[in-house]
Protein backbone atom coordinates (compact mmCIF):
# COMPACT_ATOMS: atom_id res chain seq x y z
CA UNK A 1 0.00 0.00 0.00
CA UNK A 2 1.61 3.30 -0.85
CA UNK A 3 1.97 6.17 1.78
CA UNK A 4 -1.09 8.34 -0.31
CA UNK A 5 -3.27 5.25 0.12
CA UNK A 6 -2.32 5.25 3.49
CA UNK A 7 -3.34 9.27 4.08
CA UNK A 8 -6.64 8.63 1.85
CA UNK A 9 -7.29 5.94 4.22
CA UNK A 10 -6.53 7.50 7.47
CA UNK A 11 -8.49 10.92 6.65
CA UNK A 12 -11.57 8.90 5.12
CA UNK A 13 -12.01 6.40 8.03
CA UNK A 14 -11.72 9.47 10.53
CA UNK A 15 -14.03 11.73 8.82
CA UNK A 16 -16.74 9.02 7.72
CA UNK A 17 -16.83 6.07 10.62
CA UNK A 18 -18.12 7.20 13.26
CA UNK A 19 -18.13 3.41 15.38
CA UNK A 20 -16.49 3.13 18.37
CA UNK A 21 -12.48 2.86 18.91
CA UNK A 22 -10.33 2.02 21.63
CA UNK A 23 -8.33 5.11 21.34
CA UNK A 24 -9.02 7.99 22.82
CA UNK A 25 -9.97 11.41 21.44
CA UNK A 26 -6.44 12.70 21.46
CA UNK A 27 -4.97 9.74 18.97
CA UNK A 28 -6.21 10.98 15.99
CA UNK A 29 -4.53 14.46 16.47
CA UNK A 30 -1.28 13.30 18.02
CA UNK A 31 -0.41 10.75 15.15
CA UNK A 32 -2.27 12.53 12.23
CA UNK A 33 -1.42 11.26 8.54
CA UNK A 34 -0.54 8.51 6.19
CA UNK A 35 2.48 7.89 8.98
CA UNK A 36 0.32 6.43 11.53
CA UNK A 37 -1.40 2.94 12.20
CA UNK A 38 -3.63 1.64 14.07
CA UNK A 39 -3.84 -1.75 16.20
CA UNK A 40 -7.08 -3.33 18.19
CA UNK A 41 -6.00 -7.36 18.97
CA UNK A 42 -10.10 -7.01 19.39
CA UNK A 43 -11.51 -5.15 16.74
CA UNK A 44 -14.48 -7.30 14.86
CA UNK A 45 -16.03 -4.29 12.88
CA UNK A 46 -17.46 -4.71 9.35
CA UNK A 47 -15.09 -2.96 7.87
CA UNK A 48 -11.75 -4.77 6.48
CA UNK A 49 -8.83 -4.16 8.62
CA UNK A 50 -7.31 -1.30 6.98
CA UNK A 51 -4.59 0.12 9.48
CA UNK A 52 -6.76 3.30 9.95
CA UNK A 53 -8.39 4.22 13.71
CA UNK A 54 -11.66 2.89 13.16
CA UNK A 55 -10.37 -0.26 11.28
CA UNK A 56 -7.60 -1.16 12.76
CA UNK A 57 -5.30 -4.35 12.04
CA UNK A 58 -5.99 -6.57 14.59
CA UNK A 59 -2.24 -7.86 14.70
CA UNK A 60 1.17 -5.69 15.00
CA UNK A 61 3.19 -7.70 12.32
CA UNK A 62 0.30 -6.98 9.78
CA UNK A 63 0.71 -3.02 10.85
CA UNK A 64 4.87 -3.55 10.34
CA UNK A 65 4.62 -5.50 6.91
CA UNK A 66 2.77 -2.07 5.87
CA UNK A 67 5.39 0.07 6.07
CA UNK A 68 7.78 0.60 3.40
CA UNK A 69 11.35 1.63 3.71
CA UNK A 70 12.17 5.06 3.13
CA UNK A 71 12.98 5.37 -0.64
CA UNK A 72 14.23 9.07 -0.81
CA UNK A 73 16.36 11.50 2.25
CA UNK A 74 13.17 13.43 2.66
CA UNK A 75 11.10 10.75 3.19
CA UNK A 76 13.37 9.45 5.99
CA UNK A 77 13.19 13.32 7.61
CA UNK A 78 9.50 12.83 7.79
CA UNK A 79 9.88 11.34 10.83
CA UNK A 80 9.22 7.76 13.05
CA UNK A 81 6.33 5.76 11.93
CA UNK A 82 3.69 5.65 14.80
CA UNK A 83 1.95 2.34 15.34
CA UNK A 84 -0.53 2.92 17.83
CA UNK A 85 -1.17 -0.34 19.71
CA UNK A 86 -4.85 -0.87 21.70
CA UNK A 87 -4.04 -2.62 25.53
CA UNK A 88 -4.56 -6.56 24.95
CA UNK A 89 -2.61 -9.84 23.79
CA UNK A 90 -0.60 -10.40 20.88
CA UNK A 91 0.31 -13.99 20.94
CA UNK A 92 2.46 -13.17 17.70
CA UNK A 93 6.54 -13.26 17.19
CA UNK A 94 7.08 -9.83 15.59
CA UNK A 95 9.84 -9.41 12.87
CA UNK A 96 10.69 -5.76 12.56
CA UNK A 97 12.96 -4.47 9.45
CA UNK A 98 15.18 -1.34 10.03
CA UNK A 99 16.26 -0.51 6.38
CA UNK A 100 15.38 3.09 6.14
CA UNK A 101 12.97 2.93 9.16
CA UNK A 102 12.22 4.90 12.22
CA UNK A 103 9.79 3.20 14.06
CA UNK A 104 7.86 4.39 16.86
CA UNK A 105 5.09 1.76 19.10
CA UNK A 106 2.81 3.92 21.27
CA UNK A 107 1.50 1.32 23.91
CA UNK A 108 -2.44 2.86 24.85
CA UNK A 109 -2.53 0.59 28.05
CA UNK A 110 -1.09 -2.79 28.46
CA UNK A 111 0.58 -4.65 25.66
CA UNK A 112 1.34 -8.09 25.99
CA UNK A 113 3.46 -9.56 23.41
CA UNK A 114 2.84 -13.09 24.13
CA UNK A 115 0.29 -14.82 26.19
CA UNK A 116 0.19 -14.32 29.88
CA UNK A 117 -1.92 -17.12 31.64
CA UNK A 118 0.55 -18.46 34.22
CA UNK A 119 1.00 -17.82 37.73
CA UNK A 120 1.49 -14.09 38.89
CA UNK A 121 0.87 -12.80 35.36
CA UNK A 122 4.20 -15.00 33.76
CA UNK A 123 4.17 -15.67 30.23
CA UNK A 124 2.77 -19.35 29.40
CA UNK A 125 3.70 -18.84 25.72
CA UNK A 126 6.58 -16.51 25.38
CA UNK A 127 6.91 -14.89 22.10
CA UNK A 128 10.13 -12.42 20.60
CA UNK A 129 10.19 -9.54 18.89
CA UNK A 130 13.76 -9.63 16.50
CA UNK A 131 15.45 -6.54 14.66
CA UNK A 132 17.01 -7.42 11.42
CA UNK A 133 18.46 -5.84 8.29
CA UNK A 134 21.24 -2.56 8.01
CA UNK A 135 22.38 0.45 10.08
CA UNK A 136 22.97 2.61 6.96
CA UNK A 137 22.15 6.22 7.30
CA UNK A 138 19.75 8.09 5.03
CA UNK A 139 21.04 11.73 4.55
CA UNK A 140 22.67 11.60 8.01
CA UNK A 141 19.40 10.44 9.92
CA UNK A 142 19.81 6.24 11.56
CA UNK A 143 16.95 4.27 11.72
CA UNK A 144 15.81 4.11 15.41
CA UNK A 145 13.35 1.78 17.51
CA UNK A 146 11.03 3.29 20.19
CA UNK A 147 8.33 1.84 22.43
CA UNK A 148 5.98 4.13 24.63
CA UNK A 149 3.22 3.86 26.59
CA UNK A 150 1.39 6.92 25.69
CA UNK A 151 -1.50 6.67 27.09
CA UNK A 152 -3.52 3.74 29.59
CA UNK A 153 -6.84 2.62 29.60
CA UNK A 154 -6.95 1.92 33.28
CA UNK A 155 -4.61 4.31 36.30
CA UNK A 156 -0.94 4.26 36.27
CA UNK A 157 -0.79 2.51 39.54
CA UNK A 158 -2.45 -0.71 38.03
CA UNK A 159 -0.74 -0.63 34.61
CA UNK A 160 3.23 -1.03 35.67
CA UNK A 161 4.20 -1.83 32.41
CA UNK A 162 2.77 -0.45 29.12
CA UNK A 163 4.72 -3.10 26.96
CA UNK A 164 5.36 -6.78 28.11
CA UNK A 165 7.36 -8.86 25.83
CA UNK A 166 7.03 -12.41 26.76
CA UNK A 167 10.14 -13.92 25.13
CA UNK A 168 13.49 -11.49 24.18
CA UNK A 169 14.38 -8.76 22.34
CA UNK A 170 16.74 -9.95 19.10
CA UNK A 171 18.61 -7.66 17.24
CA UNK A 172 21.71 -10.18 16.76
CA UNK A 173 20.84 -9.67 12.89
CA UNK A 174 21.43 -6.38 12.85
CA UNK A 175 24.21 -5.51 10.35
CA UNK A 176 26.52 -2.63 9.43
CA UNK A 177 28.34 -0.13 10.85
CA UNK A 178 26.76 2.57 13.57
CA UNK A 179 24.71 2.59 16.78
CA UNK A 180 21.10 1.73 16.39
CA UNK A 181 19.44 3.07 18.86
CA UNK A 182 16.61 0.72 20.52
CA UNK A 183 14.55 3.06 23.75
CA UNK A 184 11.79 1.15 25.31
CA UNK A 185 10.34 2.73 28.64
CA UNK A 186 7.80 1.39 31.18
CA UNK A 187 8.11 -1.96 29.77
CA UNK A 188 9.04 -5.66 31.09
CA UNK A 189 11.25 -8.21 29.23
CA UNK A 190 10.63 -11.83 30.77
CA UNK A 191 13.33 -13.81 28.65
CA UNK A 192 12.83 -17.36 26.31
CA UNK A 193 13.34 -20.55 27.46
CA UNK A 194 16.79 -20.26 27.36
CA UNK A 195 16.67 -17.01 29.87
CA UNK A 196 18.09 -14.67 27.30
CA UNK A 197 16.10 -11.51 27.39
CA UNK A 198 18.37 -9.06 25.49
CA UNK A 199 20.63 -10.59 22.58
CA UNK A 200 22.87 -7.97 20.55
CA UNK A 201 25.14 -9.08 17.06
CA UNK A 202 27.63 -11.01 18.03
CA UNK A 203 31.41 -10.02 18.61
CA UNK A 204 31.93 -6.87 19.58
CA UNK A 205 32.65 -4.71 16.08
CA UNK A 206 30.81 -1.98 14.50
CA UNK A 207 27.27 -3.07 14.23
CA UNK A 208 26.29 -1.66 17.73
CA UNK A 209 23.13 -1.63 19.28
CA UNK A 210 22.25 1.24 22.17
CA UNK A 211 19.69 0.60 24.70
CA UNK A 212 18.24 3.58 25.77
CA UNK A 213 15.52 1.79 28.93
CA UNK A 214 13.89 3.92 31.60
CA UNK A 215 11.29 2.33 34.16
CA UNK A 216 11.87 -1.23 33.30
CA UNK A 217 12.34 -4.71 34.26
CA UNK A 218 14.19 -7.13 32.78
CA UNK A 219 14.06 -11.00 33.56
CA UNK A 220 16.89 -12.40 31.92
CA UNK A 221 20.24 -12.40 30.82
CA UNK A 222 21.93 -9.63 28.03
CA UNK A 223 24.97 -10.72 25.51
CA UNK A 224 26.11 -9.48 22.53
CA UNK A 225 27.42 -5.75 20.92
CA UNK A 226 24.89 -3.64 23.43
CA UNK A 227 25.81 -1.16 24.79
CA UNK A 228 24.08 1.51 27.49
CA UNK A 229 25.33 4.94 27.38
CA UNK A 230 26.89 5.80 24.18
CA UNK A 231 25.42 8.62 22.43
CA UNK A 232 21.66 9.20 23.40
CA UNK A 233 21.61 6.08 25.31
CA UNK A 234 20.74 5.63 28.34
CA UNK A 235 19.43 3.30 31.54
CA UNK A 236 17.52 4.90 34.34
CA UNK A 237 15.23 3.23 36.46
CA UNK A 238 15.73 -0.36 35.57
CA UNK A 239 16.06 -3.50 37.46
CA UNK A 240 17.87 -6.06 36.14
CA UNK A 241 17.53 -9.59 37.28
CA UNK A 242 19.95 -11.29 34.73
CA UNK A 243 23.69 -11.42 34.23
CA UNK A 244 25.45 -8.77 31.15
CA UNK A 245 28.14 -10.01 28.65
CA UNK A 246 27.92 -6.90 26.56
CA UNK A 247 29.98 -4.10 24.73
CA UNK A 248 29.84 -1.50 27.58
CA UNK A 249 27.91 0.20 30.03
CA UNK A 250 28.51 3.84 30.19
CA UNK A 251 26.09 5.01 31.87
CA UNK A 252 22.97 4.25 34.86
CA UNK A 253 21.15 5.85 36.75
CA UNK A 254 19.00 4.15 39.66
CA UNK A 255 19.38 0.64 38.35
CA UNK A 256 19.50 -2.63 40.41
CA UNK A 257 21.85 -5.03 39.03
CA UNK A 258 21.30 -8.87 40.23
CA UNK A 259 23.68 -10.53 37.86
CA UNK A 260 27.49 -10.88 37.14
CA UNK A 261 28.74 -7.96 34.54
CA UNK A 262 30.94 -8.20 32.17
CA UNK A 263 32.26 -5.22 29.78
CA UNK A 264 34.23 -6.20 26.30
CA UNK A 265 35.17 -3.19 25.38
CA UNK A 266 37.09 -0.23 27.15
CA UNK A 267 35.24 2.87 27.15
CA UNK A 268 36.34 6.56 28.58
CA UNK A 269 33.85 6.07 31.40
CA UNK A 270 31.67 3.64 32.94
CA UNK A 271 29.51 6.04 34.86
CA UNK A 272 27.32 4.50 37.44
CA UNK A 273 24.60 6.61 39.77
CA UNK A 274 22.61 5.47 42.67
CA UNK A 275 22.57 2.51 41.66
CA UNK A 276 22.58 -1.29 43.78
CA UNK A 277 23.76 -4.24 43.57
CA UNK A 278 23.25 -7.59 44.59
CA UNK A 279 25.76 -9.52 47.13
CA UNK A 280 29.06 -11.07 45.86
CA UNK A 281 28.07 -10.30 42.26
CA UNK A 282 31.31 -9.92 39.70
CA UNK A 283 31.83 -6.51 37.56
CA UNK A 284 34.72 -8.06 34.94
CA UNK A 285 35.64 -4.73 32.86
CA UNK A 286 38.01 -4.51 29.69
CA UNK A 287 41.47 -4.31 30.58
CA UNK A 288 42.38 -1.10 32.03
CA UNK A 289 38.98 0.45 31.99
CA UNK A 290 37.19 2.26 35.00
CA UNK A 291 34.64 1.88 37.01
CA UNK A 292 33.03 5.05 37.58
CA UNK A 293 30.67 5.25 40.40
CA UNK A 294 29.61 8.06 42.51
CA UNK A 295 29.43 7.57 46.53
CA UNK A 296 26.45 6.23 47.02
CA UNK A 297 27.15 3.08 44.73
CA UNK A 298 30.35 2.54 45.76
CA UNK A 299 29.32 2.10 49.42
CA UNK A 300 26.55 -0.08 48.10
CA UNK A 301 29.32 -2.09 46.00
CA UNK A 302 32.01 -2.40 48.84
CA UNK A 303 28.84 -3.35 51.32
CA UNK A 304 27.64 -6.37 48.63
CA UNK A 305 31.08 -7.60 48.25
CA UNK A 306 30.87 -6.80 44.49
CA UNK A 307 34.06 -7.78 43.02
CA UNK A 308 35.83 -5.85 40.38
CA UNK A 309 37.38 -8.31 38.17
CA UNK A 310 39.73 -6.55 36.40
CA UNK A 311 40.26 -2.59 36.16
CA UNK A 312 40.04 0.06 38.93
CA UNK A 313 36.92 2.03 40.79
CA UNK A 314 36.93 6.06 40.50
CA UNK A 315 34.23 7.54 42.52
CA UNK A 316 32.77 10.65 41.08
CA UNK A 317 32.16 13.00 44.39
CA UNK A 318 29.08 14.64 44.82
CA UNK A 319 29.42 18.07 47.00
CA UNK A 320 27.67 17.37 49.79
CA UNK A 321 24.95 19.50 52.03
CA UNK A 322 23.85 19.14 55.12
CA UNK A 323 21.47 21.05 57.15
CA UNK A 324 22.83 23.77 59.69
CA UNK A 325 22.85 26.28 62.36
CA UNK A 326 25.78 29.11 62.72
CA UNK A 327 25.83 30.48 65.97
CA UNK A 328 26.26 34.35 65.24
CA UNK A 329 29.49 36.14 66.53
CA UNK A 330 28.89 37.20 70.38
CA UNK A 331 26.81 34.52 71.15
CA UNK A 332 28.71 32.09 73.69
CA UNK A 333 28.29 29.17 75.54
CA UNK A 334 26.46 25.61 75.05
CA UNK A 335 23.91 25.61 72.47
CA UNK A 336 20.98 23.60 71.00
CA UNK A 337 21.45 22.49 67.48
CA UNK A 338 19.94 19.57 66.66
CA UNK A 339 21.47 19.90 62.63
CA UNK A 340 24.42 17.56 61.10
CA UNK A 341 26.57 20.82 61.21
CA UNK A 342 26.93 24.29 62.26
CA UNK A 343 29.33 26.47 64.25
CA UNK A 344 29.67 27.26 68.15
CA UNK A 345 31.72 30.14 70.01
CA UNK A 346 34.02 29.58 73.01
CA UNK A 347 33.71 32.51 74.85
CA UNK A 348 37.67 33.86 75.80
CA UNK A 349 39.19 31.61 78.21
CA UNK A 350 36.53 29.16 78.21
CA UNK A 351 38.12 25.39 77.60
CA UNK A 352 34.57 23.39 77.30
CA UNK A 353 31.36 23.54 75.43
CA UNK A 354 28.22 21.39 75.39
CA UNK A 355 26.54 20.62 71.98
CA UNK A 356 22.85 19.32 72.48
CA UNK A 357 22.16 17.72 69.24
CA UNK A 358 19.07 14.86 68.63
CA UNK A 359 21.26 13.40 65.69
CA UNK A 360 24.40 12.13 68.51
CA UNK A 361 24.47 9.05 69.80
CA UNK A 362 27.95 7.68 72.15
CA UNK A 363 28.73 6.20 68.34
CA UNK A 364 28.75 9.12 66.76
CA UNK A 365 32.35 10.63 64.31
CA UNK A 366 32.03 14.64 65.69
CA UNK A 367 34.59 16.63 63.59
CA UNK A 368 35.73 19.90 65.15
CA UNK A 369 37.84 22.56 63.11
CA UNK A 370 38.64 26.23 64.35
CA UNK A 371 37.58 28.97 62.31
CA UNK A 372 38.85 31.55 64.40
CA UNK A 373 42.63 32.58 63.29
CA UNK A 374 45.32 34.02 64.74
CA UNK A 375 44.82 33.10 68.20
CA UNK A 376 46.50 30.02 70.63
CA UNK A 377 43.58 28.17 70.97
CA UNK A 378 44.66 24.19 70.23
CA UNK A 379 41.50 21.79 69.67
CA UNK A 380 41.31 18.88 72.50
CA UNK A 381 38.71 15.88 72.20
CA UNK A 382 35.50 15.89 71.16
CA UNK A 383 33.30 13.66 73.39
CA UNK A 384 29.94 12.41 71.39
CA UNK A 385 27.09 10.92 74.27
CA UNK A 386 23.61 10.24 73.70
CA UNK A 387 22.09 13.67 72.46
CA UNK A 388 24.63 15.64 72.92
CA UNK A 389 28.58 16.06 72.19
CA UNK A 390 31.17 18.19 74.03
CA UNK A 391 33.63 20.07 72.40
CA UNK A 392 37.17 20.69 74.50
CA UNK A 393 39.86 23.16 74.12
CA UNK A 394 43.35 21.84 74.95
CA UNK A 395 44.32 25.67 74.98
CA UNK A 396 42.38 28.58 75.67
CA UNK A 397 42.18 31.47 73.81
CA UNK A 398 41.95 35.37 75.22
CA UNK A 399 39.29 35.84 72.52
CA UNK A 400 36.32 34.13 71.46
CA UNK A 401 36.98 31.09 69.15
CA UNK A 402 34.56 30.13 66.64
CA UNK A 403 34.49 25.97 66.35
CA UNK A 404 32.29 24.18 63.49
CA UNK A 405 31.21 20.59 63.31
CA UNK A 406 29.95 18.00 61.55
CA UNK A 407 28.06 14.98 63.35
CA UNK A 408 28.20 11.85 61.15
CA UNK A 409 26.98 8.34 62.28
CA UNK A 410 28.17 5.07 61.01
């Protein structure tokens, strides 16, 4: 069908059907034109499944086989294809071409690629959707793959995932040279038989493939030429539960990793934030490549035992801030602060100084520094109790000394 018949069709069916359709008001206008089509897994109107919002194909592989590769630069700079996909089952492996293609699946409520019968909602027949044919550029613009959930038909906090793909993801076909960027977000991978839920090309040359996930979760295990991070890709948001044996991973942010890791191929920075990690897992990196983690994950690797195979970790420092209370010049004595920091002031001669502070416990690290120069006041020990700390002054001072501090518990 050619992309006028396409238009023809989508204008006609919206202007002259006026039965019912699962998608609401706002579809037609969002994905207006010959580059939009339609999906209902339940539609059983009179009219032949034409791809348009009131007929709609009733499977996804019948809405891909549609589309044509671009055949001209400005066709490619039209933009993504939208298919627009009605909540239900699709008990249908999906074969997806990416030969001049940008292709974009807007998920309106819960789409389950497979069919999901088992106990707790687990796939019973698991089905895959595979990425084959080139990288090749049209005019400077890559073919990409997006999935969104756009829309729901029931609230957010019963729909966790808009698209549900009972098997894996393929793209080990994928040939040529480039990063083809694949971005799926509130979605769930469950894995085949064989527990692979992600599988890239294999080897690790130029035929790359860049997940971009947000607000996932994926079952199984991913191999092959991926890679999270490089370009626009990215991971935030996604639990893992399998073990990686992939290109590189550049970049998370508030993943959960529950399987081994293994990087192939050194990169200029493996940058990992606020992210966890199982106990004892392995992180095996390419020779003389990075870890680079910021504080929070590095205390949650070192407390897991996570093992860095090979390579180093960096730790990327936040600045930290932390509540307070400065205790204004002239004002001397003990003081009430119950903040992680703030100042004091001994008045002159005075050689002790109770803190009362609800965040210090007998366990508590109290770190004292004067801020008062050119006097011969010398620090002494700082005594954390229960609710309170006391700061000493080995040597007095003839003037008043301003002291800060910084209560931190283990």
């Amino acid at each position: 069908m050619s992309t006028t018949a396409l238009a023809l069709g989508t204008h006609a069916a919206i202007s002259q059907r006026q039965t019912e359709t699962p998608f609401p008001p706002i579809v037609p206008e969002y994905s207006f034109g010959f580059r939009a089509l339609y999906v209902d897994a339940h539609y059983a109107g009179s009219e032949p499944s034409d791809g348009s919002v009131y007929a709609p194909f009733t499977t996804i592989q019948a809405a891909i086989d549609t589309v044509p590769a671009a055949a001209s630069a400005a066709e490619m700079r039209l933009g993504p294809w939208q298919i627009n996909i009605a909540s239900g089952t699709y008990d249908e492996d999906l074969v997806v071409p990416i030969d001049g293609r940008r292709w974009e699946f807007n998920c309106y409520g819960t789409v389950n690629l497979g069919v999901f019968d088992a106990a707790g909602w687990q796939p019973s027949t698991r089905r895959n959707l595979t990425l084959t044919g080139s990288l090749a550029a049209i005019d400077g613009i890559s073919p990409t793959f997006s999935v969104y959930t756009v829309a729901q038909s029931t609230p957010r906090s019963q729909t966790l995932f808009g698209f549900r793909v009972g098997g894996r993801i393929d793209a080990s076909g994928v040939t040529g040279s480039g990063t083809y960027r694949v971005a799926l977000e509130h979605f769930r991978i469950f894995g085949d038989a064989t527990s692979q839920a992600v599988v890239g090309p294999s080897g690790f040359g130029t035929n790359v493939v860049g997940m971009d996930f947000s607000s996932g979760l994926v079952s199984g295990t991913l191999t092959g030429n991926l890679t999270f991070g490089t370009g626009p890709a990215t991971c935030t948001g996604v639990s893992f539960a399998g073990a990686f044996n992939i290109r590189s991973l550049v970049g998370a942010f508030q993943c959960a990793f529950a399987g081994a890791i293994t990087t192939n191929v050194s990169a200029t920075m493996t940058g990992l934030f606020a992210c966890t990690f199982s106990a004892g897992l392995s992180y095996t990196t390419a020779v003389g490549q990075s870890v680079v983690v910021d504080t929070s994950t590095y205390l949650n690797m070192r407390n897991n035992n996570v093992t860095l195979v090979t390579g180093t970790y960096s730790t990327t420092l936040v600045k930290p801030t932390y509540d307070y209370t400065n205790t204004p010049t002239g004002t001397t004595g003990a003081q009430i602060i119950n903040k992680a920091s703030g100042t004091v002031n001994f008045a002159a001669a005075a050689t002790s100084l109770v803190v009362t502070c609800n965040l210090c416990t007998i366990n508590s690290l109290v770190y004292c520094t004067l801020r008062t120069g050119g006097t011969a006041a010398v620090l002494g020990a700082v005594v954390p109790a229960a609710g309170s700390f006391t700061i000493n002054l080995a040597v007095a001072a003839a003037v008043e000394v301003s002291v800060g501090f910084l209560v931190v518990n283990q």
